[in-house]
N, C-alpha and C. Protein backbone atom coordinates (compact mmCIF):
# COMPACT_ATOMS: atom_id res chain seq x y z
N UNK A 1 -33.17 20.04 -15.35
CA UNK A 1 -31.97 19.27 -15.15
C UNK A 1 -31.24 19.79 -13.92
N UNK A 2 -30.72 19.08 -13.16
CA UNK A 2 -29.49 19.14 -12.28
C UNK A 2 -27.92 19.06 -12.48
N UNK A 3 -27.74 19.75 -12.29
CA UNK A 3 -25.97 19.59 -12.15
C UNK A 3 -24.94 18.98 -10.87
N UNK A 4 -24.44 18.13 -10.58
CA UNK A 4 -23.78 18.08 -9.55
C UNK A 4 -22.46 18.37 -10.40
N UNK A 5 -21.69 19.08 -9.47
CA UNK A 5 -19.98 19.43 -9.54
C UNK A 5 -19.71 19.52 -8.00
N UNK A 6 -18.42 18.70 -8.01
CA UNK A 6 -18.02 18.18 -6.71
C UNK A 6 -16.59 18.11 -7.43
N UNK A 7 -15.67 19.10 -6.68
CA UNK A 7 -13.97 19.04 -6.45
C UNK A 7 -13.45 18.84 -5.00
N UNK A 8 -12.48 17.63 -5.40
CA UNK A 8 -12.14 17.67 -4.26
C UNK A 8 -10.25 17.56 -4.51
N UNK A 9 -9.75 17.92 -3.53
CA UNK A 9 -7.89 17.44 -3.66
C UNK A 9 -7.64 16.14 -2.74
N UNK A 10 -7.14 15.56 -3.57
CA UNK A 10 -6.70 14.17 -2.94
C UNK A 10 -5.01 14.81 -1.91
N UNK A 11 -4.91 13.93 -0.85
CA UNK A 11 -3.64 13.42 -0.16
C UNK A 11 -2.53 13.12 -1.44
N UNK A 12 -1.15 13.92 -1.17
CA UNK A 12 0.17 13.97 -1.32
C UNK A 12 -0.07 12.15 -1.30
N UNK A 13 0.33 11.49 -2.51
CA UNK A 13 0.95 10.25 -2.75
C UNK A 13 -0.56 8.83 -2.90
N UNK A 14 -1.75 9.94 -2.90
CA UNK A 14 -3.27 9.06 -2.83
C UNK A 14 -3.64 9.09 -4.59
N UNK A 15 -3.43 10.27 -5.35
CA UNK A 15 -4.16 10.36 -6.35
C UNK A 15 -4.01 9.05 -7.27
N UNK A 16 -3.22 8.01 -7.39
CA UNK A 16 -3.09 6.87 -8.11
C UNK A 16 -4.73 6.46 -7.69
N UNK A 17 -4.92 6.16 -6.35
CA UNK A 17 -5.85 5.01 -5.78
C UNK A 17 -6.94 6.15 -5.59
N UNK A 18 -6.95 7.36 -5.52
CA UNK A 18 -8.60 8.27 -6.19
C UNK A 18 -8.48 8.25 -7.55
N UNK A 19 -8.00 8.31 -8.53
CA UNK A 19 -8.30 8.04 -9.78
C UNK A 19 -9.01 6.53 -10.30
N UNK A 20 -8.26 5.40 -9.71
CA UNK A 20 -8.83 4.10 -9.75
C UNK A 20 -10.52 3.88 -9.03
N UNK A 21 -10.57 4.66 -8.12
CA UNK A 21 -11.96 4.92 -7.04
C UNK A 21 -12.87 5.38 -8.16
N UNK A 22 -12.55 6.87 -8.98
CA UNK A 22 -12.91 7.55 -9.52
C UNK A 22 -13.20 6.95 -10.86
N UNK A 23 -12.52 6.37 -11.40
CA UNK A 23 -13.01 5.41 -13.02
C UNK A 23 -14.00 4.33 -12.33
N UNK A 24 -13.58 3.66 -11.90
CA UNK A 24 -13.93 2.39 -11.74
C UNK A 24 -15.48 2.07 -10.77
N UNK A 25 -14.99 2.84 -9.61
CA UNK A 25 -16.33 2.70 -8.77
C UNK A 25 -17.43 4.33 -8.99
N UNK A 26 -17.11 5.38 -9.02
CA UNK A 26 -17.76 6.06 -8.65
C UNK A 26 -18.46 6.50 -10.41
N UNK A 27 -17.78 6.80 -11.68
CA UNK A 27 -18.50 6.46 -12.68
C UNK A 27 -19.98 5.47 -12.71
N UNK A 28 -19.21 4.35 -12.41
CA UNK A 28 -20.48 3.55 -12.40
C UNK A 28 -21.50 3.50 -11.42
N UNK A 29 -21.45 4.07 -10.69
CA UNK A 29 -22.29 4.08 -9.26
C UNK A 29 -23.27 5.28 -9.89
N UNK A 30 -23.11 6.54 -10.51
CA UNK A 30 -23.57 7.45 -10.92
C UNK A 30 -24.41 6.69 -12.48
N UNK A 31 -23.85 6.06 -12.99
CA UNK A 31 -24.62 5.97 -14.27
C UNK A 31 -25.49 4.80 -13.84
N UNK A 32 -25.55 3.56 -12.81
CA UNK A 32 -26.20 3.02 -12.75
C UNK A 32 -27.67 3.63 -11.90
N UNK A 33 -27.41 4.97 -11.18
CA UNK A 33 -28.61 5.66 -10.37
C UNK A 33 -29.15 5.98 -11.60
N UNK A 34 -29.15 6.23 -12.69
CA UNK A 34 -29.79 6.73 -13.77
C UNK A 34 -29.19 8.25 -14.34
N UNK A 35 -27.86 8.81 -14.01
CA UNK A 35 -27.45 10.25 -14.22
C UNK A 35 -27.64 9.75 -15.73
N UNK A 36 -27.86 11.25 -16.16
CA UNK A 36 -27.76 11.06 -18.03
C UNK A 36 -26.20 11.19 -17.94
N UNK A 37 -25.83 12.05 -17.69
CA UNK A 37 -24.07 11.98 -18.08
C UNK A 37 -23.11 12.19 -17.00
N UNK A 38 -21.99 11.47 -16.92
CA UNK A 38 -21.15 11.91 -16.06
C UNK A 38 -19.56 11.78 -16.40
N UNK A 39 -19.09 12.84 -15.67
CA UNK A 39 -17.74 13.09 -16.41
C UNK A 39 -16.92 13.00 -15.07
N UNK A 40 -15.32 11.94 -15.00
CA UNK A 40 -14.76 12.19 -13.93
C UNK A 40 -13.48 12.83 -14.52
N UNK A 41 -13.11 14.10 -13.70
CA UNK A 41 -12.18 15.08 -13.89
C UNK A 41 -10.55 14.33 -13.21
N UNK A 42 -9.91 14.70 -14.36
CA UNK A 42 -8.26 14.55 -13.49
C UNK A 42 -7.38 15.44 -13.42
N UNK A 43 -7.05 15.76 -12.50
CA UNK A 43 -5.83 17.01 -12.82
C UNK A 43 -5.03 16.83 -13.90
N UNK A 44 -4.70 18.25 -14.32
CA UNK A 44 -4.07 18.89 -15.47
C UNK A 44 -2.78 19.32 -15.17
N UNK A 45 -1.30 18.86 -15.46
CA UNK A 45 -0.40 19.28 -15.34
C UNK A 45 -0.10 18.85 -13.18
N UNK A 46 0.70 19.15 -12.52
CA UNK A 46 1.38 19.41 -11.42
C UNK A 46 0.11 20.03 -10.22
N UNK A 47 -1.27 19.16 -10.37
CA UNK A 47 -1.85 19.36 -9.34
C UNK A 47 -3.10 18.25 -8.54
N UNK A 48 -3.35 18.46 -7.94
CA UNK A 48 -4.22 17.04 -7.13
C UNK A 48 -5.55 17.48 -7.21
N UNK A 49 -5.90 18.39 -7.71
CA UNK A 49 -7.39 18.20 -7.59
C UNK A 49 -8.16 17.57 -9.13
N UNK A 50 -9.60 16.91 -8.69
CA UNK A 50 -10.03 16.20 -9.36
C UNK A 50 -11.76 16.85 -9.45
N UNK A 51 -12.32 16.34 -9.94
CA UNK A 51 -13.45 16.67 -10.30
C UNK A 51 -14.87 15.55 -11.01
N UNK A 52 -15.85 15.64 -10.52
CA UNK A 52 -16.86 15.16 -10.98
C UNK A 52 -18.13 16.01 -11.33
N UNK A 53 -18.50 15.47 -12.55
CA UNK A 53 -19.69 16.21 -12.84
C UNK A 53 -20.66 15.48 -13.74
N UNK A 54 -21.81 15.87 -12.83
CA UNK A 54 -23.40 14.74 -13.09
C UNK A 54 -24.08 15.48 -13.31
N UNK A 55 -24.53 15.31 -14.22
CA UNK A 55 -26.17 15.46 -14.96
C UNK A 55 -27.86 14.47 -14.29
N UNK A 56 -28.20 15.02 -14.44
CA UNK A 56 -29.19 14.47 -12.99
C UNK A 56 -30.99 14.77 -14.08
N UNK A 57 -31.93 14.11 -14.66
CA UNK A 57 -33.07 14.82 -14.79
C UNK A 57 -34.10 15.28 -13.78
N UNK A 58 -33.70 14.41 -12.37
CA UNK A 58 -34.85 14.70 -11.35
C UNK A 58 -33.89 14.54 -10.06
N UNK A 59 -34.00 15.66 -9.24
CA UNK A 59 -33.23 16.06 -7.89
C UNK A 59 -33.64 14.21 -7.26
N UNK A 60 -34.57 14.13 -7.11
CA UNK A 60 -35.12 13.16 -6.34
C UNK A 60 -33.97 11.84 -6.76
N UNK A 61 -33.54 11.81 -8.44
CA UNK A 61 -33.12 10.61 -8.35
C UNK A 61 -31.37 10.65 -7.74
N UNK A 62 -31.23 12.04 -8.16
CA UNK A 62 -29.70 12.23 -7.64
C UNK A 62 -29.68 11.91 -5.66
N UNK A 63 -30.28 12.54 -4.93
CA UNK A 63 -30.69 11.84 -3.97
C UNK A 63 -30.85 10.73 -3.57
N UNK A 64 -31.33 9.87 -4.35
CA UNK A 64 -31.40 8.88 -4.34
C UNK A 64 -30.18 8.03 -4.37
N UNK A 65 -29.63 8.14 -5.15
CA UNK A 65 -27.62 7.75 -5.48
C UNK A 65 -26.61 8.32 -4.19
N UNK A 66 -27.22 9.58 -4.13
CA UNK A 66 -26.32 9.79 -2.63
C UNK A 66 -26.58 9.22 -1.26
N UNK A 67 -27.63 8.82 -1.19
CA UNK A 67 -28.03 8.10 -0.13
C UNK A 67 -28.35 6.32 -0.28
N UNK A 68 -27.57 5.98 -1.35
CA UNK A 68 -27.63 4.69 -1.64
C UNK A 68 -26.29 3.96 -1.03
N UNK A 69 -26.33 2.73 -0.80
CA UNK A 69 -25.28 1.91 0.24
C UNK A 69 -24.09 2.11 -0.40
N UNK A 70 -24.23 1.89 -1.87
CA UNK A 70 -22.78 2.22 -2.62
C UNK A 70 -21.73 3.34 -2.40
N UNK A 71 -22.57 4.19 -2.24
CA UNK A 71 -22.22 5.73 -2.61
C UNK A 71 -21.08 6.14 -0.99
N UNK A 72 -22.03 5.51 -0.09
CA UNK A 72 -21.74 5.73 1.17
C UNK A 72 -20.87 5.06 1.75
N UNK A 73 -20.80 3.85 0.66
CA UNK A 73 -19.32 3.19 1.33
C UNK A 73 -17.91 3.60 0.53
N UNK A 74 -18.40 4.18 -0.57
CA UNK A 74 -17.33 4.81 -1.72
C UNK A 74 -16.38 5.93 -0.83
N UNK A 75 -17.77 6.70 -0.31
CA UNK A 75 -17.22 8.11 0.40
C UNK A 75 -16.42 7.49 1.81
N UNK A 76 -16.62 6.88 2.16
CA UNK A 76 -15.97 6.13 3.40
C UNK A 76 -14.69 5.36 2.86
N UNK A 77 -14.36 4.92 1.76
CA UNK A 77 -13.34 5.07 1.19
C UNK A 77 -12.12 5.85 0.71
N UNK A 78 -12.97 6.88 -0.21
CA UNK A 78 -12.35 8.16 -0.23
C UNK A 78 -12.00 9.40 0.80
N UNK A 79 -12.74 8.78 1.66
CA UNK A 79 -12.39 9.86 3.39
C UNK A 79 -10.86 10.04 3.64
N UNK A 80 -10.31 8.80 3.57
CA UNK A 80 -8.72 9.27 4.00
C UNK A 80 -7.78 9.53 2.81
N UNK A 81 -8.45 9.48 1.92
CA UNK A 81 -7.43 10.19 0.68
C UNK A 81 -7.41 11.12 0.00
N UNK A 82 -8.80 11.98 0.63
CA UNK A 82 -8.72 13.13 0.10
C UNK A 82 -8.90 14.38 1.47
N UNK A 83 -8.29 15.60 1.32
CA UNK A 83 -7.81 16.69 1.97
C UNK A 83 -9.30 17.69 1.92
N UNK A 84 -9.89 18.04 0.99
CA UNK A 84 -10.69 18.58 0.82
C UNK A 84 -11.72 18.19 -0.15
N UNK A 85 -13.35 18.69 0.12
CA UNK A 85 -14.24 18.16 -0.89
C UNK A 85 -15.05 19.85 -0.85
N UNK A 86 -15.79 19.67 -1.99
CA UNK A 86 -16.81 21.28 -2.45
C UNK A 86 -17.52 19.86 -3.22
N UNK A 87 -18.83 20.27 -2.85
CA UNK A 87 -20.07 19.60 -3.41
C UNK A 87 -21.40 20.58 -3.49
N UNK A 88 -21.12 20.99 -5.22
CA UNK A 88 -22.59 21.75 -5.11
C UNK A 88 -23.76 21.07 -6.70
N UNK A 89 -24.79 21.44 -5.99
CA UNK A 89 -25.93 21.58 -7.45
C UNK A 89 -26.51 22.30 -7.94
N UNK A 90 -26.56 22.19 -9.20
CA UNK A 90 -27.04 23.66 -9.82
C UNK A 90 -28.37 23.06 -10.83
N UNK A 91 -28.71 24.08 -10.88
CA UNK A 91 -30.12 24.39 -11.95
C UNK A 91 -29.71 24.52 -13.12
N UNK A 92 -30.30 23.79 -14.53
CA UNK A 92 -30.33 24.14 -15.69
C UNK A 92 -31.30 23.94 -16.16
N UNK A 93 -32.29 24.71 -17.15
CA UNK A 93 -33.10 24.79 -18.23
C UNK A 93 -32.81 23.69 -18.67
């Protein structure tokens, strides 16, 4: 299995319209590549960062989703509303 975890902080006065990005388009963009599970993170209390995390059975297909037209116009979306991104993958048994 694969893990993707990806935090990023949205722009002072954006997080309404990355949360709506975040339910609406990027959930489904992930479960329709085939992820077994995915979870979108919202800040807790008085802060802007957010979080996603995918479950993946084959690197190849997660790849596949990141380099798909959706994905790439999502991120071209989310470009000016968020301040910072961390995108990593991990290994699990």
């Amino acid at each position: 299995m694969f893990v993707r975890v990806v935090t990023f902080k949205s722009k002072a006065g954006k997080e309404e319209r990355v949360r709506k990005l975040g339910r609406e388009t990027l959930v489904p963009i992930n479960q329709e590549a085939g992820s077994v599970h995915v979870y979108f993170l919202e800040p807790h209390a008085d802060n802007d960062l957010f979080g996603v995390v995918s479950i993946w059975r084959e690197q190849e297909t997660l790849e596949t989703m990141k380099n798909s037209e959706q994905y790439r116009e999502l991120i071209q979306e989310l470009a000016p509303l968020v301040e910072s991104l961390i995108d990593t993958v991990y290994v699990s048994d």
